[in-house]
C-alpha atoms as a PDB file:
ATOM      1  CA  UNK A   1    -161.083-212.147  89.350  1.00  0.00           C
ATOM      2  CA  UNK A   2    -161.933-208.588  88.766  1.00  0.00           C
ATOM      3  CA  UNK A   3    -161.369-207.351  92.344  1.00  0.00           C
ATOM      4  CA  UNK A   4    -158.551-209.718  92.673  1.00  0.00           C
ATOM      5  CA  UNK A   5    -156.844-207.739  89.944  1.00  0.00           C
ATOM      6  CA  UNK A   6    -157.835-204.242  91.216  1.00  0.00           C
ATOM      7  CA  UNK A   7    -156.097-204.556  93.880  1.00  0.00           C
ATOM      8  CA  UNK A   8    -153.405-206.023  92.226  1.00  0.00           C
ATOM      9  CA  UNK A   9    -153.375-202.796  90.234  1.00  0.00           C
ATOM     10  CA  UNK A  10    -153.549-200.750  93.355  1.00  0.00           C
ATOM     11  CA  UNK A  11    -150.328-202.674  94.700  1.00  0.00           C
ATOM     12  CA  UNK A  12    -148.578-202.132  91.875  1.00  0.00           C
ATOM     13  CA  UNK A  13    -149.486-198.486  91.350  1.00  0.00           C
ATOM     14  CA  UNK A  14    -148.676-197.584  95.254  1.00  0.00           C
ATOM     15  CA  UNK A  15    -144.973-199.286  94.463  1.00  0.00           C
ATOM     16  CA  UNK A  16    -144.821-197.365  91.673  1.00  0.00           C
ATOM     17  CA  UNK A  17    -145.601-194.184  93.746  1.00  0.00           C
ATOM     18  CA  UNK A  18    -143.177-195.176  96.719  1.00  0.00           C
ATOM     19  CA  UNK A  19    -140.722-196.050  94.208  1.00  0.00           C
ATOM     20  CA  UNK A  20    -140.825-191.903  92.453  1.00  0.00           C
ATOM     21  CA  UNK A  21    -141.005-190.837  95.643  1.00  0.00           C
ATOM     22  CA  UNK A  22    -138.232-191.801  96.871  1.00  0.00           C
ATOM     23  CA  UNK A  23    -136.317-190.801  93.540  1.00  0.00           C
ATOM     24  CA  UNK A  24    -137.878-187.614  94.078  1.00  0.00           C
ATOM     25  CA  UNK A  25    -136.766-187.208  97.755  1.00  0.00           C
ATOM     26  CA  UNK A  26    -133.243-188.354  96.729  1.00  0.00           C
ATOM     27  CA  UNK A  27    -133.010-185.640  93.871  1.00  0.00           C
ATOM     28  CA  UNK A  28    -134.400-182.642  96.310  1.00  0.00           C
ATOM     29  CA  UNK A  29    -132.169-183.656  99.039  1.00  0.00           C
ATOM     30  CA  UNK A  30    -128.721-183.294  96.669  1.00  0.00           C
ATOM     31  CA  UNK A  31    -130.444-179.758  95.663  1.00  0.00           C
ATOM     32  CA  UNK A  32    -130.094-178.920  99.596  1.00  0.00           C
ATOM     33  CA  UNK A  33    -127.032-176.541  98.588  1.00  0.00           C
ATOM     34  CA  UNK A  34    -123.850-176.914  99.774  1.00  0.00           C
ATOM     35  CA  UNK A  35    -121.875-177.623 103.243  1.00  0.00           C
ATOM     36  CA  UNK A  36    -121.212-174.076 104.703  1.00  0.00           C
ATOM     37  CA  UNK A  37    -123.296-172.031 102.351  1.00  0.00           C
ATOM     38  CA  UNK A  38    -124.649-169.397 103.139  1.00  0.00           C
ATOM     39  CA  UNK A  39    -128.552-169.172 104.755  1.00  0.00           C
ATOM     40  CA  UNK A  40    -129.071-166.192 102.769  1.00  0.00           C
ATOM     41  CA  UNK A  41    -127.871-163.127 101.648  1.00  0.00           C
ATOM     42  CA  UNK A  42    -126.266-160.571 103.706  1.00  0.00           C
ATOM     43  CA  UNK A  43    -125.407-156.597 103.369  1.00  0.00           C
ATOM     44  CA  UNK A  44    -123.245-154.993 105.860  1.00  0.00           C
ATOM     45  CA  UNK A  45    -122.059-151.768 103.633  1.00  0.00           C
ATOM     46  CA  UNK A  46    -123.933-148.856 103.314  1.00  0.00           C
ATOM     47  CA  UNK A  47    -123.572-149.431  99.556  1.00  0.00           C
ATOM     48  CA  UNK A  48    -122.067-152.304  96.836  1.00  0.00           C
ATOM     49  CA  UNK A  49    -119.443-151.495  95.999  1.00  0.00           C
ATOM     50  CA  UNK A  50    -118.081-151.211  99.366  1.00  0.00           C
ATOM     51  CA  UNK A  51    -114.447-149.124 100.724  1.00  0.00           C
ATOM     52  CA  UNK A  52    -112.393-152.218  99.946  1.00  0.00           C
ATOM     53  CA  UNK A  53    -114.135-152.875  96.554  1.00  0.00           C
ATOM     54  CA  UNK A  54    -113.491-149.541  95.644  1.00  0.00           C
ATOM     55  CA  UNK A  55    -109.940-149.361  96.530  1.00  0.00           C
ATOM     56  CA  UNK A  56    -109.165-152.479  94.149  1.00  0.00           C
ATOM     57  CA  UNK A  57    -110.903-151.047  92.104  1.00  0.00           C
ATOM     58  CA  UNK A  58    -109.150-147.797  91.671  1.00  0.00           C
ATOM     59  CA  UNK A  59    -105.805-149.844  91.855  1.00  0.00           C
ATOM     60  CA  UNK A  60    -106.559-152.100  89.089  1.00  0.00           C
ATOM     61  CA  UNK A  61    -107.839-149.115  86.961  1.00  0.00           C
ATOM     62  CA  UNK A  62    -104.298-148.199  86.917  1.00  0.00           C
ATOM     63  CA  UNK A  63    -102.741-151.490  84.962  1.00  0.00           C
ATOM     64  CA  UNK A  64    -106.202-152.152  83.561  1.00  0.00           C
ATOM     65  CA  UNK A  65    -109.420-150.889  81.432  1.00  0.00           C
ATOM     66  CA  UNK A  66    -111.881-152.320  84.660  1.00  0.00           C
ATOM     67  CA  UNK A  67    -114.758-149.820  83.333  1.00  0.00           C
ATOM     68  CA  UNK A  68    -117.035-153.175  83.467  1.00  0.00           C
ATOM     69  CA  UNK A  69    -116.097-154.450  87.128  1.00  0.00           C
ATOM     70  CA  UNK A  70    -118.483-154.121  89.680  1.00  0.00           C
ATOM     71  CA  UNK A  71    -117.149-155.710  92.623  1.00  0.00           C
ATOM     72  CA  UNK A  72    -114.252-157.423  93.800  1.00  0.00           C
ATOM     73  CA  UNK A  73    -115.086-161.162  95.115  1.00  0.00           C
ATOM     74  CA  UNK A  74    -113.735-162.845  98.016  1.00  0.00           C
ATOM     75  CA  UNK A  75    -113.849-166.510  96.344  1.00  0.00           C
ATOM     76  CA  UNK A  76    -112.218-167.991  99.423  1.00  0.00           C
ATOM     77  CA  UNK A  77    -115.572-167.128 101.492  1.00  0.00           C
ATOM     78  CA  UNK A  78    -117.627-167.642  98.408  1.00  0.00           C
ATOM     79  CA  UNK A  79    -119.736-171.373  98.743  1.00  0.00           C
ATOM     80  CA  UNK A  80    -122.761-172.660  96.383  1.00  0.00           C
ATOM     81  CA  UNK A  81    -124.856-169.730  94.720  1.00  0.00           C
ATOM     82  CA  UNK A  82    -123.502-167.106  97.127  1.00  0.00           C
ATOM     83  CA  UNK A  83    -120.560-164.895  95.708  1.00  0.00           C
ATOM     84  CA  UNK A  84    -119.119-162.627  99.636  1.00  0.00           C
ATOM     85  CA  UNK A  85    -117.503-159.916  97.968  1.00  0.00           C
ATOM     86  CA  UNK A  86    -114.552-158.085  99.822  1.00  0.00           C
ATOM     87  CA  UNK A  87    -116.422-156.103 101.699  1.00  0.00           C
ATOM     88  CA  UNK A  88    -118.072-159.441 103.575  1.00  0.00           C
ATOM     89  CA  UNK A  89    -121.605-158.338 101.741  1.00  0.00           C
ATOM     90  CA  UNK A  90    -122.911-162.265 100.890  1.00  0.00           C
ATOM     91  CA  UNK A  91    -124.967-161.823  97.502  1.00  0.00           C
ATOM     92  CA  UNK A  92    -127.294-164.463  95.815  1.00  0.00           C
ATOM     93  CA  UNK A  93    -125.655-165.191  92.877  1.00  0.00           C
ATOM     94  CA  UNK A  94    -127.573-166.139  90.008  1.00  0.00           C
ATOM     95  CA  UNK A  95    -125.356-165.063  87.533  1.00  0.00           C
ATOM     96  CA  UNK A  96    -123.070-167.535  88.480  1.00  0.00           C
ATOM     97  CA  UNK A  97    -119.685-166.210  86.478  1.00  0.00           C
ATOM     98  CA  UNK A  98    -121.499-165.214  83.015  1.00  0.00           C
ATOM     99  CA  UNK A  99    -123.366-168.918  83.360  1.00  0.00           C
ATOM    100  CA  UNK A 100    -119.338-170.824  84.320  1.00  0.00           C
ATOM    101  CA  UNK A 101    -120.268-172.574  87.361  1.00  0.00           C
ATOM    102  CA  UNK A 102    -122.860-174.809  86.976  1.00  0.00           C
ATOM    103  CA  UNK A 103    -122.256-176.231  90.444  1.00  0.00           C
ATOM    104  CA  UNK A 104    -121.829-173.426  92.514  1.00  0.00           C
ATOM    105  CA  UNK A 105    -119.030-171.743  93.709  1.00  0.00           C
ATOM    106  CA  UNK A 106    -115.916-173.502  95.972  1.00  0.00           C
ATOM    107  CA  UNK A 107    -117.790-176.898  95.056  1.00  0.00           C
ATOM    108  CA  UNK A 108    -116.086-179.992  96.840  1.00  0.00           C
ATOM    109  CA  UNK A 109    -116.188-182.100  93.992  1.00  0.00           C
ATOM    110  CA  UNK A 110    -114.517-179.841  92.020  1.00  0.00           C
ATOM    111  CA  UNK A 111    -112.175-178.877  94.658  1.00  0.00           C
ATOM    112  CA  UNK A 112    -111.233-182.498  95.288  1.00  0.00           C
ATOM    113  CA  UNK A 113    -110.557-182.883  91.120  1.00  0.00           C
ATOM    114  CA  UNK A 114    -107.481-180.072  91.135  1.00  0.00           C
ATOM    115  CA  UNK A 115    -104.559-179.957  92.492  1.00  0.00           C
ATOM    116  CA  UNK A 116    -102.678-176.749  92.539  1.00  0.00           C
ATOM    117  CA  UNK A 117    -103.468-175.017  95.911  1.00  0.00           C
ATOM    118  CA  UNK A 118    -102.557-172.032  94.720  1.00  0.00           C
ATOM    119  CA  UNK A 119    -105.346-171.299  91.376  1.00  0.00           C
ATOM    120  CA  UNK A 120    -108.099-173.824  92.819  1.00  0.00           C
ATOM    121  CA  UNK A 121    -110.583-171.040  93.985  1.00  0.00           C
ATOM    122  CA  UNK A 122    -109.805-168.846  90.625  1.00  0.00           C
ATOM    123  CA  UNK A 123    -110.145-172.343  88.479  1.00  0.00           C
ATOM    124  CA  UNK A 124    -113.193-173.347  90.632  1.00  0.00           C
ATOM    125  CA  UNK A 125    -115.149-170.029  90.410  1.00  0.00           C
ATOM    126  CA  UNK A 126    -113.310-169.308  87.300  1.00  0.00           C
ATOM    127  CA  UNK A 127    -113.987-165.185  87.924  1.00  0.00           C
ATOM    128  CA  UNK A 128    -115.438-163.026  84.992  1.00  0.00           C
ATOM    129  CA  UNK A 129    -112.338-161.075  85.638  1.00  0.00           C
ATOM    130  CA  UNK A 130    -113.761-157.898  83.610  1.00  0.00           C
ATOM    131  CA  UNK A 131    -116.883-157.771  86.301  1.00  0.00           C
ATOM    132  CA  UNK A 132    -116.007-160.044  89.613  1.00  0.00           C
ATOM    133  CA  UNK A 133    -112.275-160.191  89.762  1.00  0.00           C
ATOM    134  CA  UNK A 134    -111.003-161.457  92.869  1.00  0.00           C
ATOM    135  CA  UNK A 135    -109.316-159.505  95.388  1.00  0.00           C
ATOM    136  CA  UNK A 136    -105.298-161.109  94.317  1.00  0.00           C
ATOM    137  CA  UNK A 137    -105.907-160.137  90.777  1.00  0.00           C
ATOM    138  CA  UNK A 138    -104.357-156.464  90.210  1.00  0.00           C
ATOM    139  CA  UNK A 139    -101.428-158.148  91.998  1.00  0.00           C
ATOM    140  CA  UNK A 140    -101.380-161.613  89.466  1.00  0.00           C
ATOM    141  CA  UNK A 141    -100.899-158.450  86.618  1.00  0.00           C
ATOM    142  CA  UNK A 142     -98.354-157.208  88.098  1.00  0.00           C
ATOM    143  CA  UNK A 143     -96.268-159.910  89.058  1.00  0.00           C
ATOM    144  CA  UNK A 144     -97.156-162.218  86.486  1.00  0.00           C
ATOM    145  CA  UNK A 145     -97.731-160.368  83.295  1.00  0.00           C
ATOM    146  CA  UNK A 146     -96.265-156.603  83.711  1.00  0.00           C
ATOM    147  CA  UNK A 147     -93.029-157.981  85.622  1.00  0.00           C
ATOM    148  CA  UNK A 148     -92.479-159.529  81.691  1.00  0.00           C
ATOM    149  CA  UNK A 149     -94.145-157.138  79.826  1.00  0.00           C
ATOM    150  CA  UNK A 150     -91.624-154.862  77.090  1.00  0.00           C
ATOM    151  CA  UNK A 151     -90.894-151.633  78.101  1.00  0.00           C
ATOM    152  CA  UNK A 152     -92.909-149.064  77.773  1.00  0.00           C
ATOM    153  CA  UNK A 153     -95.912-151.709  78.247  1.00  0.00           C
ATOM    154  CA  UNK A 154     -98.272-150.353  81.239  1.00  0.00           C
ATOM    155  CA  UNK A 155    -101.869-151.969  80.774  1.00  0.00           C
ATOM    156  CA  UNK A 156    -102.814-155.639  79.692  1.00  0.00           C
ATOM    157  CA  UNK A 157    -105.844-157.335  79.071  1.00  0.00           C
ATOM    158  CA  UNK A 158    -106.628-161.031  79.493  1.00  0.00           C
ATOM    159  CA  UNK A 159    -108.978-162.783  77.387  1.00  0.00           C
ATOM    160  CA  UNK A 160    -110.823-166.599  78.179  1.00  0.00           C
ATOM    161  CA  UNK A 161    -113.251-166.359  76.354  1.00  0.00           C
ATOM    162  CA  UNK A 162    -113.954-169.199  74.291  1.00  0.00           C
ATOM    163  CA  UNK A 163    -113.122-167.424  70.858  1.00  0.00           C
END
């Protein structure tokens, strides 16, 4: 009786073991990344910020306090943890947009859940506009906020932050 239930024990235990693993296998494969992310970083500027970073930037300083901003991103090339920046350098992200994008960036899920083609990148990635803004955001000022702003009214600041 004794062996009879050792290896009933041992049947039991190895289902037990093929069942985890296979939980297991199911949970690693989903944290595979995403369809068309990047295999890894990539620098092709001599320095970050790049030319085209640095342009926005100096543009945007204009209309805006952007003492914080450190790069302009390209969220339309942006996929999973990797933010491309203007400049087509493809950084490992683990910042994530101060902590906002708990499923990476451009994630299809998300994606598939909006509708407006026209914000779904900024709602996806949902840019820390004081550090990462993206590259259409000096013009969004302009056109949306200074083309109704009093006169006399130059600079703006948005605010989402929770408060």
């Amino acid at each position: 009786m004794l062996t009879t239930n050792n290896k009933l024990g041992k049947v039991i235990s190895a289902f037990r073991n093929a069942v985890l693993t296979r939980q297991a296998v199911r949970v690693f494969k989903s944290l595979n990344g995403l369809q068309g992310e990047p295999k890894g970083p990539s620098v092709v500027t001599s320095k970050i910020p790049g030319p085209k970073s640095l342009s926005l930037l100096s543009e945007l300083s204009k209309i805006q306090q952007a003492g914080t901003v450190q790069l302009f991103g390209d969220y339309d090339r942006s996929v999973g943890n990797y933010l491309v920046d203007v400049d087509g350098n493809v950084l490992l992200d683990v910042y994530q947009q101060i902590a906002s994008l708990p499923l990476g960036y451009s994630h299809p899920d998300v994606l598939r859940v909006l509708s407006d083609p026209r914000n779904v990148k900024t709602m996806v990635n949902r840019p820390s506009l004081g550090i990462f803004p993206g590259a259409d955001w000096p013009e969004k000022l302009n056109s949306v906020l200074l083309s109704v702003a009093p006169p006399g009214l130059r600079h703006v600041m948005t605010m989402m932050c929770g408060s």
